[in-house]
C-alpha atoms as a PDB file:
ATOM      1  CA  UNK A   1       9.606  -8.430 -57.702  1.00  0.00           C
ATOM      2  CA  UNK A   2       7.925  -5.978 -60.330  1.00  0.00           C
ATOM      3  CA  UNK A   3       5.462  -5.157 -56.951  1.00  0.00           C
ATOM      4  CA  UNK A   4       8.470  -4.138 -55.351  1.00  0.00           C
ATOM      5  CA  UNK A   5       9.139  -1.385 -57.888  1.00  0.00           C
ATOM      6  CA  UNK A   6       6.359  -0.489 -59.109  1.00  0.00           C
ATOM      7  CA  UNK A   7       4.796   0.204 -55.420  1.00  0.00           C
ATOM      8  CA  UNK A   8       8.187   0.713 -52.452  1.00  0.00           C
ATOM      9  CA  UNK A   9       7.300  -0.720 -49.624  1.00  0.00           C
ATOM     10  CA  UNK A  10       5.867   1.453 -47.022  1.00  0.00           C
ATOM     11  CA  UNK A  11       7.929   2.306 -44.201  1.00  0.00           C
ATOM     12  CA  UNK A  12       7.517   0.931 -40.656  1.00  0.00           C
ATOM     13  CA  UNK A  13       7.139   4.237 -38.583  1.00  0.00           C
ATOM     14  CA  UNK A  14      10.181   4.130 -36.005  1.00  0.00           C
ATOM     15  CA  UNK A  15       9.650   4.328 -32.338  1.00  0.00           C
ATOM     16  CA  UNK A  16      11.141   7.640 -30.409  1.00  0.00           C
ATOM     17  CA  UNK A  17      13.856   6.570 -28.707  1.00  0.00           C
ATOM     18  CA  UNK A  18      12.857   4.886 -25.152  1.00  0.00           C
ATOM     19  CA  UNK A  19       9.380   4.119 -26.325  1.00  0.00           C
ATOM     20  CA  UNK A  20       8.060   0.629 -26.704  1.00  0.00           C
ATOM     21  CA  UNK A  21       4.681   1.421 -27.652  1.00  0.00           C
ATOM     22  CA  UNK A  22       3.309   4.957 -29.285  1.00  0.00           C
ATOM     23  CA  UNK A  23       0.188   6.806 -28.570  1.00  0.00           C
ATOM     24  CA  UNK A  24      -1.134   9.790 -31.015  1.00  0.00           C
ATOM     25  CA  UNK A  25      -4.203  11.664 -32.006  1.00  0.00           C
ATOM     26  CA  UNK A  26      -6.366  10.184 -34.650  1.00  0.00           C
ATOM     27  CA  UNK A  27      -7.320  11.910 -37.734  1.00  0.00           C
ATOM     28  CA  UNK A  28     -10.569  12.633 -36.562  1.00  0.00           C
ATOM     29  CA  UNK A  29      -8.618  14.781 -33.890  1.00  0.00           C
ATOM     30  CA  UNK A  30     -11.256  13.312 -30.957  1.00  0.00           C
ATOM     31  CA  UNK A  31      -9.784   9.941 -30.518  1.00  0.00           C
ATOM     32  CA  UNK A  32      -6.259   8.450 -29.562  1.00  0.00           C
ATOM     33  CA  UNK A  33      -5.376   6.481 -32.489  1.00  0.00           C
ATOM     34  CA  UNK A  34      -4.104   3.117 -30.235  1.00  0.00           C
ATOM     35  CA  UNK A  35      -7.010   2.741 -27.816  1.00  0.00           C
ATOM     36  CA  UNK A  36      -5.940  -0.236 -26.245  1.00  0.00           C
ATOM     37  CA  UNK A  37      -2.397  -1.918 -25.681  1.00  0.00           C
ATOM     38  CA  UNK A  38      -0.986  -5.016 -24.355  1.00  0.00           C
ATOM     39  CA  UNK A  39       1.764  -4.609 -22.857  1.00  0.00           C
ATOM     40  CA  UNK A  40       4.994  -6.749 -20.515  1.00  0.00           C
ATOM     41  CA  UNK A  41       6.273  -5.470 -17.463  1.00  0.00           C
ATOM     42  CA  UNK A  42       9.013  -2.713 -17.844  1.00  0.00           C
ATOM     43  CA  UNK A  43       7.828  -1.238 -21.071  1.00  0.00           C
ATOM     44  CA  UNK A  44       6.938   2.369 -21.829  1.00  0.00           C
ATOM     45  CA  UNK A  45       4.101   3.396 -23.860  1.00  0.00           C
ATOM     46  CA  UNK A  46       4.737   7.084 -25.251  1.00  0.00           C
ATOM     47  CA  UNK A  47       1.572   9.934 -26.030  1.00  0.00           C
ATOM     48  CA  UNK A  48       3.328  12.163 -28.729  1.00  0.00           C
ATOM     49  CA  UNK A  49       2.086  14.372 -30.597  1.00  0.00           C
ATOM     50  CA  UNK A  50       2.721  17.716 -32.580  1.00  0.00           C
ATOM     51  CA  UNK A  51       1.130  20.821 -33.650  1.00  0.00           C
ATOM     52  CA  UNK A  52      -2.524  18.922 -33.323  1.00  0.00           C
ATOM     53  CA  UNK A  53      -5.207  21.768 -34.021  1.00  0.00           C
ATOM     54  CA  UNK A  54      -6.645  21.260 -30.593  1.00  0.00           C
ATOM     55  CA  UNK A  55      -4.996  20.704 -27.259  1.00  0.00           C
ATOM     56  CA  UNK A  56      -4.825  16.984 -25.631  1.00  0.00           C
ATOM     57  CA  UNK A  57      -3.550  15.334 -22.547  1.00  0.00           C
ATOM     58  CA  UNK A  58      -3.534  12.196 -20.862  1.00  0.00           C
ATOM     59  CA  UNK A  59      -5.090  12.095 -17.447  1.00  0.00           C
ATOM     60  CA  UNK A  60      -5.534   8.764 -15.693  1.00  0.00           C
ATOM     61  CA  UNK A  61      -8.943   7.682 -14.597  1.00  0.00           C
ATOM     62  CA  UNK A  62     -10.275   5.087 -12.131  1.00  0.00           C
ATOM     63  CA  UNK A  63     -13.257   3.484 -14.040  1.00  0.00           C
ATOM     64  CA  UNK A  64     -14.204   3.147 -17.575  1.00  0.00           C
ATOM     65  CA  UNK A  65     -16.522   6.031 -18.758  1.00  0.00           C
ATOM     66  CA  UNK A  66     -15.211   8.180 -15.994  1.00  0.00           C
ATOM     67  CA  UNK A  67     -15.340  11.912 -17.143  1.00  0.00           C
ATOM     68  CA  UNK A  68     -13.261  13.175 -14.491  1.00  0.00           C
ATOM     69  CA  UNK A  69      -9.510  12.533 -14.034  1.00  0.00           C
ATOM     70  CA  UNK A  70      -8.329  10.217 -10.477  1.00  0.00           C
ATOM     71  CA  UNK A  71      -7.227  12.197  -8.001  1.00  0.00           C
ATOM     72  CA  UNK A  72      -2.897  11.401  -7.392  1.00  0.00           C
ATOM     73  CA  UNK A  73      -3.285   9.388 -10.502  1.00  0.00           C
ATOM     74  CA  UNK A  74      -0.731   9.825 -13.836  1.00  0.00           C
ATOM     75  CA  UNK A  75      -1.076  13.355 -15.605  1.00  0.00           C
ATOM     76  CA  UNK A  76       0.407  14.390 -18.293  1.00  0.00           C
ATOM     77  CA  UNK A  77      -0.386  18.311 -17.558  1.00  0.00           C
ATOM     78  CA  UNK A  78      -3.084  20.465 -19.144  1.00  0.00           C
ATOM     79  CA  UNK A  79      -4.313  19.872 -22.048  1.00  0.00           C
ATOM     80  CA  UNK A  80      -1.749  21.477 -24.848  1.00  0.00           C
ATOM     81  CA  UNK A  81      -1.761  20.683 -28.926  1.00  0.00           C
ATOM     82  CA  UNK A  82       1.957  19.561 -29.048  1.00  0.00           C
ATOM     83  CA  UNK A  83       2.609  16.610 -25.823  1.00  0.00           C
ATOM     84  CA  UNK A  84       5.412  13.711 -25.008  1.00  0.00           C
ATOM     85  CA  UNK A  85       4.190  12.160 -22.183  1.00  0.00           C
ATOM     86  CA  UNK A  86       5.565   8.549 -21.399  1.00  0.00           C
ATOM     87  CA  UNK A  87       4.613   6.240 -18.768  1.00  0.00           C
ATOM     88  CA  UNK A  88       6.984   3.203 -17.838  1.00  0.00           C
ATOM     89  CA  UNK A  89       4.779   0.435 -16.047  1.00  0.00           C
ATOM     90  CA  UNK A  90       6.523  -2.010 -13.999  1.00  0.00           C
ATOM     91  CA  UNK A  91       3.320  -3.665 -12.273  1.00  0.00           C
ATOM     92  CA  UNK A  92       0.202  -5.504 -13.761  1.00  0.00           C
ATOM     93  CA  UNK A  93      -2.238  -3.597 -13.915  1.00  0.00           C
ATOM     94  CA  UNK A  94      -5.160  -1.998 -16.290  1.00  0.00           C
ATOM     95  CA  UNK A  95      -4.113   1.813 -16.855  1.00  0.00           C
ATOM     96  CA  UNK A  96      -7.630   3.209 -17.826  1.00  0.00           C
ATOM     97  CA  UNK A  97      -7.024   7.044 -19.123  1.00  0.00           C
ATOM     98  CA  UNK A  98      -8.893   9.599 -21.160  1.00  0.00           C
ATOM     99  CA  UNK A  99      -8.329  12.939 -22.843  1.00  0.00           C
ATOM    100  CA  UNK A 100     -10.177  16.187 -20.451  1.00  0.00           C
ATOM    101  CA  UNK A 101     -11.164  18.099 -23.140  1.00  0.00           C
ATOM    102  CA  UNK A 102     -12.997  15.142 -25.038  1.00  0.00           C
ATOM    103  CA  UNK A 103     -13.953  12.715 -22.333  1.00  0.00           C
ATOM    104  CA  UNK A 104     -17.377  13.628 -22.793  1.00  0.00           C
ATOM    105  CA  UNK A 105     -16.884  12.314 -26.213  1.00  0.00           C
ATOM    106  CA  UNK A 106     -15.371   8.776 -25.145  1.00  0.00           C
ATOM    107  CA  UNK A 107     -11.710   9.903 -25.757  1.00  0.00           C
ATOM    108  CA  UNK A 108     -10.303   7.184 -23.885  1.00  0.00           C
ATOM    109  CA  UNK A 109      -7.777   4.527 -24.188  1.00  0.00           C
ATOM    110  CA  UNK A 110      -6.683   1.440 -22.244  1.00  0.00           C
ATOM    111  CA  UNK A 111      -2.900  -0.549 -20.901  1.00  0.00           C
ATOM    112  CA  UNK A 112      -3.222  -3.405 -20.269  1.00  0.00           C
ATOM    113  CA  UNK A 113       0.279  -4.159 -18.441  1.00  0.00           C
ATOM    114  CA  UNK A 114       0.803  -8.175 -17.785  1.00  0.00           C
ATOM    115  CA  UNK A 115      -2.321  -9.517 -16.372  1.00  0.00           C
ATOM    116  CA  UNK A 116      -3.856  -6.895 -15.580  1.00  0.00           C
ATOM    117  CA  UNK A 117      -4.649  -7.337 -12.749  1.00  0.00           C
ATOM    118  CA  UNK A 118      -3.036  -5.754 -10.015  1.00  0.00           C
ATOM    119  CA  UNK A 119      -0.731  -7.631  -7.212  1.00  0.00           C
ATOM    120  CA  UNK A 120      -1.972  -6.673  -3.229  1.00  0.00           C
ATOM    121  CA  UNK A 121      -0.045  -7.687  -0.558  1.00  0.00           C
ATOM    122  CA  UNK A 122      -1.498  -8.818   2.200  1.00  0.00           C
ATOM    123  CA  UNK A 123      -1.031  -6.416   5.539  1.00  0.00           C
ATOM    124  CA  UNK A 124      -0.467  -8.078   8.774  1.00  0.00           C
ATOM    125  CA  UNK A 125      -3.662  -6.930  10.003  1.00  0.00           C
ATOM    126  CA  UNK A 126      -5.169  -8.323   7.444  1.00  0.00           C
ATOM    127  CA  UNK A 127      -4.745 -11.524   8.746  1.00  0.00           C
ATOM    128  CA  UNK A 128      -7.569 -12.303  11.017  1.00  0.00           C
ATOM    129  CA  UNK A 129      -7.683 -15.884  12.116  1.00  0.00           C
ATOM    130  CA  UNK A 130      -3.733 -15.823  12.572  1.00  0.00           C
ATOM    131  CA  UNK A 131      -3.350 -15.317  16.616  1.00  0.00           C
ATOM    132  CA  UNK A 132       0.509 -14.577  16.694  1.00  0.00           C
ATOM    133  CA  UNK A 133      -0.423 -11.189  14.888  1.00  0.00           C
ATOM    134  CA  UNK A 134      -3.337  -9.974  17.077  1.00  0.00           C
ATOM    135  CA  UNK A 135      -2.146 -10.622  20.754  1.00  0.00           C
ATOM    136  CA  UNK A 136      -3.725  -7.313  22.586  1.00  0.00           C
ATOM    137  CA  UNK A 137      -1.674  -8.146  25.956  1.00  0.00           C
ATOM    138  CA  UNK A 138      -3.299  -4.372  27.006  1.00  0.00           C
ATOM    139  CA  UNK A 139      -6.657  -5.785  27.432  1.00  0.00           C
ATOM    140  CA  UNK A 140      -5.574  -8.603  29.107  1.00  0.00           C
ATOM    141  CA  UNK A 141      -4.001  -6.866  31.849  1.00  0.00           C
ATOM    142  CA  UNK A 142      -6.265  -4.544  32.680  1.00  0.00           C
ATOM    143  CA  UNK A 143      -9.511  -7.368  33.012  1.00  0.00           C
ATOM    144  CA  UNK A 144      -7.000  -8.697  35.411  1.00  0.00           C
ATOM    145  CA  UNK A 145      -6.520  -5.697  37.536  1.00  0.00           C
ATOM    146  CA  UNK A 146      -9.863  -4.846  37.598  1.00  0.00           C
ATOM    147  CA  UNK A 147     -10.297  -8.778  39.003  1.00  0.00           C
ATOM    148  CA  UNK A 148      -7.699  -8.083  41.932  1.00  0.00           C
ATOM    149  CA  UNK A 149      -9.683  -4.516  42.567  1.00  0.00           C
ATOM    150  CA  UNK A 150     -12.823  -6.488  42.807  1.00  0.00           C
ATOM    151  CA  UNK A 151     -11.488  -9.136  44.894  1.00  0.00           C
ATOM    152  CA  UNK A 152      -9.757  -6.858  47.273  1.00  0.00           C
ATOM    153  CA  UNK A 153     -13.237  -4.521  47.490  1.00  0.00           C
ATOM    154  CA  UNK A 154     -15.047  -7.967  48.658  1.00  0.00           C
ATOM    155  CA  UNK A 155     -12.551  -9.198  50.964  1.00  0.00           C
ATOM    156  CA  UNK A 156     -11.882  -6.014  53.060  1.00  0.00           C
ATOM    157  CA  UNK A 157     -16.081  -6.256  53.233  1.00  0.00           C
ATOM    158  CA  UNK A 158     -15.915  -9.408  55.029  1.00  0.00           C
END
């Protein structure tokens, strides 16, 4: 009890509305300060931050280590020193990302949404051994008319 008055309890920092999980800038000012999250399904992870002394984004990337952002991937805009950029992921999956300005200084961060591991469905043409999806009538018919051509070229030589 004397703990409690003596030193308050610190304050839980509250969430911006809509955000499940929060993203900022370390104090260095060259690293996120939540590199990697674990997060369900349907949840939002927020980047906010304000006034930082220099300018950040968030620019998806395909690999780990990548220096360069993926092409049609998220992206939160150039780099600017005040951002809130939030990302709701609905699919499991491994969102790798990094900062421009600092990837060559391993400014990176990590979701991990669910598994992980991203769902593919299977195309139909994927399915090779199944013969109900590849018929090719086309090439059927046209080995048989070039048959009745052949046949007709030897009878008439008779």
């Amino acid at each position: 009890m004397i703990d409690k008055v003596l030193i308050p309890p610190v304050d839980e920092p509250t969430l911006p509305v809509g955000c499940d999980y929060l993203v900022g800038i370390d104090d260095t000012g060259f690293a996120y300060d939540n590199t990697e999250l674990s997060i369900n399904k349907g949840e939002t992870v927020c980047w906010i931050w304000n006034d930082e002394t220099m300018a950040h984004n968030v620019a998806q990337i395909a690999n780990e280590g990548d220096t360069a952002r993926m092409i049609g991937g998220a992206y939160s805009g150039e780099a600017m020193t005040s951002v809130d950029y939030r990302l709701t992921f609905d699919e499991d999956q491994t969102f790798l990302y990094m900062c421009e300005p600092h990837a060559t200084m391993d400014m990176a961060g990590k979701v991990i949404v669910g598994t992980g591991i991203e769902q593919v469905q299977d195309s139909p043409s994927d399915n090779y051994g199944d013969d109900d999806d590849n018929n090719t009538p086309g090439f059927t018919v046209i080995l048989l008319g070039i048959a009745a051509i052949a046949a007709v070229m030897v009878s008439r030589r008779q």
